[in-house]
PDB file of N, CA and C in Angstrom:
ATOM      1  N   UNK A   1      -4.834  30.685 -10.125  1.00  0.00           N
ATOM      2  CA  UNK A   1      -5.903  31.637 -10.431  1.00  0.00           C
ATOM      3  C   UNK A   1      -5.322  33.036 -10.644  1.00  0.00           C
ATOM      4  N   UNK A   2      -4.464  33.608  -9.815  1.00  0.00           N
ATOM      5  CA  UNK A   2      -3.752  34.725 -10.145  1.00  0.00           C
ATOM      6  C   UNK A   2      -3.062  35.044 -11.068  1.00  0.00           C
ATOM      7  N   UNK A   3      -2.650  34.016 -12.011  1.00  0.00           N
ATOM      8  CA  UNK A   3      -1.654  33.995 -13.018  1.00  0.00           C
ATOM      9  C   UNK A   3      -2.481  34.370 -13.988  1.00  0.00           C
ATOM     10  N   UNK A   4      -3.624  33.310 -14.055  1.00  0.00           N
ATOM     11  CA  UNK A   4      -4.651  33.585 -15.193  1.00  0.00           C
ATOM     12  C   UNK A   4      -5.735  35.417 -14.971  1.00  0.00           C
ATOM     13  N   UNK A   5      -5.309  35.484 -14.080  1.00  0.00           N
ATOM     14  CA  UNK A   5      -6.518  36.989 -13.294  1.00  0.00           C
ATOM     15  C   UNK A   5      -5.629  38.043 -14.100  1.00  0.00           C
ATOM     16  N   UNK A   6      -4.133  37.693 -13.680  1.00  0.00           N
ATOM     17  CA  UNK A   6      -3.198  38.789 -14.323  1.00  0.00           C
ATOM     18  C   UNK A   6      -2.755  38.892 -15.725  1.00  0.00           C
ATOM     19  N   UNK A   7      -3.336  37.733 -16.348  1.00  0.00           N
ATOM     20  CA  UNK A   7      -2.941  37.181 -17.709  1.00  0.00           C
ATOM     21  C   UNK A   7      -3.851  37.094 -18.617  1.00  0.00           C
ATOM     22  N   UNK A   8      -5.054  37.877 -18.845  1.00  0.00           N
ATOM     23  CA  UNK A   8      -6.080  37.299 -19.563  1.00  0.00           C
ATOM     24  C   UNK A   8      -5.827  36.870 -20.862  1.00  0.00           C
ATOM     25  N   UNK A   9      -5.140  37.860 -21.416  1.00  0.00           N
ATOM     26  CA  UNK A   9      -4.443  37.155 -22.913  1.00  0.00           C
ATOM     27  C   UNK A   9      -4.011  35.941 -22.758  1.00  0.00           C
ATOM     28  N   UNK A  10      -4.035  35.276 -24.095  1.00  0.00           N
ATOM     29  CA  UNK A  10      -3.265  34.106 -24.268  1.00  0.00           C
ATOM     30  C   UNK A  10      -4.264  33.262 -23.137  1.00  0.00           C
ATOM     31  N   UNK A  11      -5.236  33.040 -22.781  1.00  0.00           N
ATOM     32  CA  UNK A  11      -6.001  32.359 -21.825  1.00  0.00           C
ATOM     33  C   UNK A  11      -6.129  31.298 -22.584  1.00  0.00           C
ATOM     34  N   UNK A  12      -6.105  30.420 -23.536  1.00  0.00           N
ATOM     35  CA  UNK A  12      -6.294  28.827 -23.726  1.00  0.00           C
ATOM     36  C   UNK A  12      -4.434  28.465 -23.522  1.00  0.00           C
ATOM     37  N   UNK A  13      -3.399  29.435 -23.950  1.00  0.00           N
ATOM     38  CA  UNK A  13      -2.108  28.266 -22.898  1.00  0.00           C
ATOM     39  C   UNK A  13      -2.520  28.825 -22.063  1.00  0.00           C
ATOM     40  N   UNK A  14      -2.794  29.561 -21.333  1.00  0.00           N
ATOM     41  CA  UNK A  14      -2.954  29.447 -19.730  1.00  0.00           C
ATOM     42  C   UNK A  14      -3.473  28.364 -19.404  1.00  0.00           C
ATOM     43  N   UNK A  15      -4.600  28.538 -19.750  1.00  0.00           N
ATOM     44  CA  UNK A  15      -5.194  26.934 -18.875  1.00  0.00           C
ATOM     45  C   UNK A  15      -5.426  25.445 -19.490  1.00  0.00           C
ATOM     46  N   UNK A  16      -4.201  25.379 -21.022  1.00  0.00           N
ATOM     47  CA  UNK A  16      -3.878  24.187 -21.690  1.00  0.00           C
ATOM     48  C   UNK A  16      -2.777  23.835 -20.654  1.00  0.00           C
ATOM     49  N   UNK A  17      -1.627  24.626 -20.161  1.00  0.00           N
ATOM     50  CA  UNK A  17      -0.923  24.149 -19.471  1.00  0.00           C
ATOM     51  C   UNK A  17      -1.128  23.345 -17.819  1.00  0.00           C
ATOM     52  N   UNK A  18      -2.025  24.499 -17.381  1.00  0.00           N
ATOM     53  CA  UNK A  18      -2.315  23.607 -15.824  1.00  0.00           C
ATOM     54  C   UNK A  18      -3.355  22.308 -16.144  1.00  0.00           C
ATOM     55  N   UNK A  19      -4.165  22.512 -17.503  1.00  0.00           N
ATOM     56  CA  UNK A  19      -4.481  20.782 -17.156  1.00  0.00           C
ATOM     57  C   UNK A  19      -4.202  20.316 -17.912  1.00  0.00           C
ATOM     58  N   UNK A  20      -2.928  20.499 -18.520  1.00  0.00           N
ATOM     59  CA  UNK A  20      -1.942  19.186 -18.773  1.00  0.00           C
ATOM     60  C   UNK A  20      -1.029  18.580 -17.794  1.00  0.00           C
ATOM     61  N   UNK A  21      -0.196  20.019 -16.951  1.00  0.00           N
ATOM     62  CA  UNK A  21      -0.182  18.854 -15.432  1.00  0.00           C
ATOM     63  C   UNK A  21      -0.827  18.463 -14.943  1.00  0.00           C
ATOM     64  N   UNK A  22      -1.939  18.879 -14.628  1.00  0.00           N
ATOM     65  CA  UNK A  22      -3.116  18.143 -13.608  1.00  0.00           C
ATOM     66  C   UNK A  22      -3.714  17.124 -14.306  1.00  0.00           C
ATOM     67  N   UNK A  23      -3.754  16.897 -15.490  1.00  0.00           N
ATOM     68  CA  UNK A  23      -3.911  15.535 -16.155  1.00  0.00           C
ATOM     69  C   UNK A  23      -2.766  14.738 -15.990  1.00  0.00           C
ATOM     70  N   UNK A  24      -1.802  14.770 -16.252  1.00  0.00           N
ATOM     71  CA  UNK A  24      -0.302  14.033 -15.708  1.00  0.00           C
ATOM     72  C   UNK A  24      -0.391  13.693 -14.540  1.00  0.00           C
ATOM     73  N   UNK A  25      -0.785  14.852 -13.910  1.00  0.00           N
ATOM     74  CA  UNK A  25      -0.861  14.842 -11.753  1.00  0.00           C
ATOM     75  C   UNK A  25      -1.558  13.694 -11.825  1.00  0.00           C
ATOM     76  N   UNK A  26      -2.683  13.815 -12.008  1.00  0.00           N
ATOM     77  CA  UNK A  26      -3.805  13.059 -12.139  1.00  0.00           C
ATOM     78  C   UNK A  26      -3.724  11.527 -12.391  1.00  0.00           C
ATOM     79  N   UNK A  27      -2.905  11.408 -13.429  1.00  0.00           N
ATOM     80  CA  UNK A  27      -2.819  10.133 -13.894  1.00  0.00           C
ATOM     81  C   UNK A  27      -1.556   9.277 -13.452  1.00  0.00           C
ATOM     82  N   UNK A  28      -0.951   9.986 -12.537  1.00  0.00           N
ATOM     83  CA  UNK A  28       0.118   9.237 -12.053  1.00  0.00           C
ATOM     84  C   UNK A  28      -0.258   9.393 -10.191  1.00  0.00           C
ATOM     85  N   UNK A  29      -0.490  10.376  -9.487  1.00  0.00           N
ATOM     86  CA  UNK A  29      -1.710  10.412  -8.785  1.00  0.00           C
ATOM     87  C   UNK A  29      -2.330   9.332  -8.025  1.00  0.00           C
ATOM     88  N   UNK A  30      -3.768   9.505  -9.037  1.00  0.00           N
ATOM     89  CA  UNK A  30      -4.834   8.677  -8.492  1.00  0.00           C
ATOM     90  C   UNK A  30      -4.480   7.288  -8.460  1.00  0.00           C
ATOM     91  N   UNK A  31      -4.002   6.451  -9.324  1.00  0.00           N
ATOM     92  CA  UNK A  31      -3.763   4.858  -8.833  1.00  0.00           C
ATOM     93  C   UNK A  31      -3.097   5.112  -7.240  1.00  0.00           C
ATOM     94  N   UNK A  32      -2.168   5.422  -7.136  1.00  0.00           N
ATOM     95  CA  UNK A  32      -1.487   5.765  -5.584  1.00  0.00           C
ATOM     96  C   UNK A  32      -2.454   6.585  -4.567  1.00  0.00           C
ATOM     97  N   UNK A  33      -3.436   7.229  -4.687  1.00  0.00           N
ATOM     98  CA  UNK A  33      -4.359   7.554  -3.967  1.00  0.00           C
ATOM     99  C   UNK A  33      -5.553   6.320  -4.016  1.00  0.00           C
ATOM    100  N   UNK A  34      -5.726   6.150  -4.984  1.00  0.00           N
ATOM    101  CA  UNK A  34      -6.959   4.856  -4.734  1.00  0.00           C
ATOM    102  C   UNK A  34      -6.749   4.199  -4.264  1.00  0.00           C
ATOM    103  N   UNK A  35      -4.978   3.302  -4.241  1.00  0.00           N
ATOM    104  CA  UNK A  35      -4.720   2.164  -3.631  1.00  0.00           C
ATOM    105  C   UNK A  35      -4.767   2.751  -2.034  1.00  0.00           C
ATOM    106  N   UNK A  36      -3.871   3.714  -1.479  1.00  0.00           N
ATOM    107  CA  UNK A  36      -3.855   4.367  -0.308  1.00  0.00           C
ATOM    108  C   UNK A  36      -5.483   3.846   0.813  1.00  0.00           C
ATOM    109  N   UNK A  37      -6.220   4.745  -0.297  1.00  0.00           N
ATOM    110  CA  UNK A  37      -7.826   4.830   0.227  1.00  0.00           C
ATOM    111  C   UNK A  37      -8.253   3.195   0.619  1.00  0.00           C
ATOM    112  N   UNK A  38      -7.840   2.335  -0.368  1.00  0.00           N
ATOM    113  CA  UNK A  38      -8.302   1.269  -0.144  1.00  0.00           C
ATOM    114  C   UNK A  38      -7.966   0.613   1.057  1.00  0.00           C
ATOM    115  N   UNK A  39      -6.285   0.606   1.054  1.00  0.00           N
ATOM    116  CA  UNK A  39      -6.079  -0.184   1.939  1.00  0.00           C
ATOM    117  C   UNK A  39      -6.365   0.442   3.273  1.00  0.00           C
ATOM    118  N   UNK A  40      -6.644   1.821   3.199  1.00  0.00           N
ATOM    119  CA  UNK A  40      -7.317   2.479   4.456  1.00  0.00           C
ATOM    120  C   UNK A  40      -8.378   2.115   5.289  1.00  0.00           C
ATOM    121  N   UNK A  41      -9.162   1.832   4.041  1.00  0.00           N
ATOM    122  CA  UNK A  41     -10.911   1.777   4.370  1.00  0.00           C
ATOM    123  C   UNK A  41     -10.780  -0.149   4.125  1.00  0.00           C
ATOM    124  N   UNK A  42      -9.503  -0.840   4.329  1.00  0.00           N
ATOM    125  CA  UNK A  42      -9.401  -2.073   4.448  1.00  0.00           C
ATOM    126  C   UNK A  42      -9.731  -2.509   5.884  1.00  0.00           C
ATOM    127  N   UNK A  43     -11.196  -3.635   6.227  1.00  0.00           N
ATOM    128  CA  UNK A  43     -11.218  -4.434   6.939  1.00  0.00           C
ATOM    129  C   UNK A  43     -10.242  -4.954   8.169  1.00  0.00           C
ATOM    130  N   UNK A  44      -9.895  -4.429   9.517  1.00  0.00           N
ATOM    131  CA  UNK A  44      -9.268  -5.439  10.112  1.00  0.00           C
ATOM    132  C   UNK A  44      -8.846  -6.713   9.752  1.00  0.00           C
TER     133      UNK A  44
END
């Protein structure tokens, strides 16, 4: 948030870049969090 507060120019790469990692994050991520959750909230 500070980067973009201090950066208003150029504001679409600003925030093309963080959600293109956070789409990457995201997509490599969540399978490993879903499975996590699952086997968490897995049955005795």
């Amino acid at each position: 948030m500070a980067f973009e507060l201090t950066h208003p120019r150029n504001s679409e790469t600003d925030l093309v870049g963080p959600l293109s990692v956070l789409t990457r994050l995201g997509s490599v991520l969540g399978p490993k969090i879903y499975s996590s959750v699952l086997e968490w909230n897995r049955p005795e």
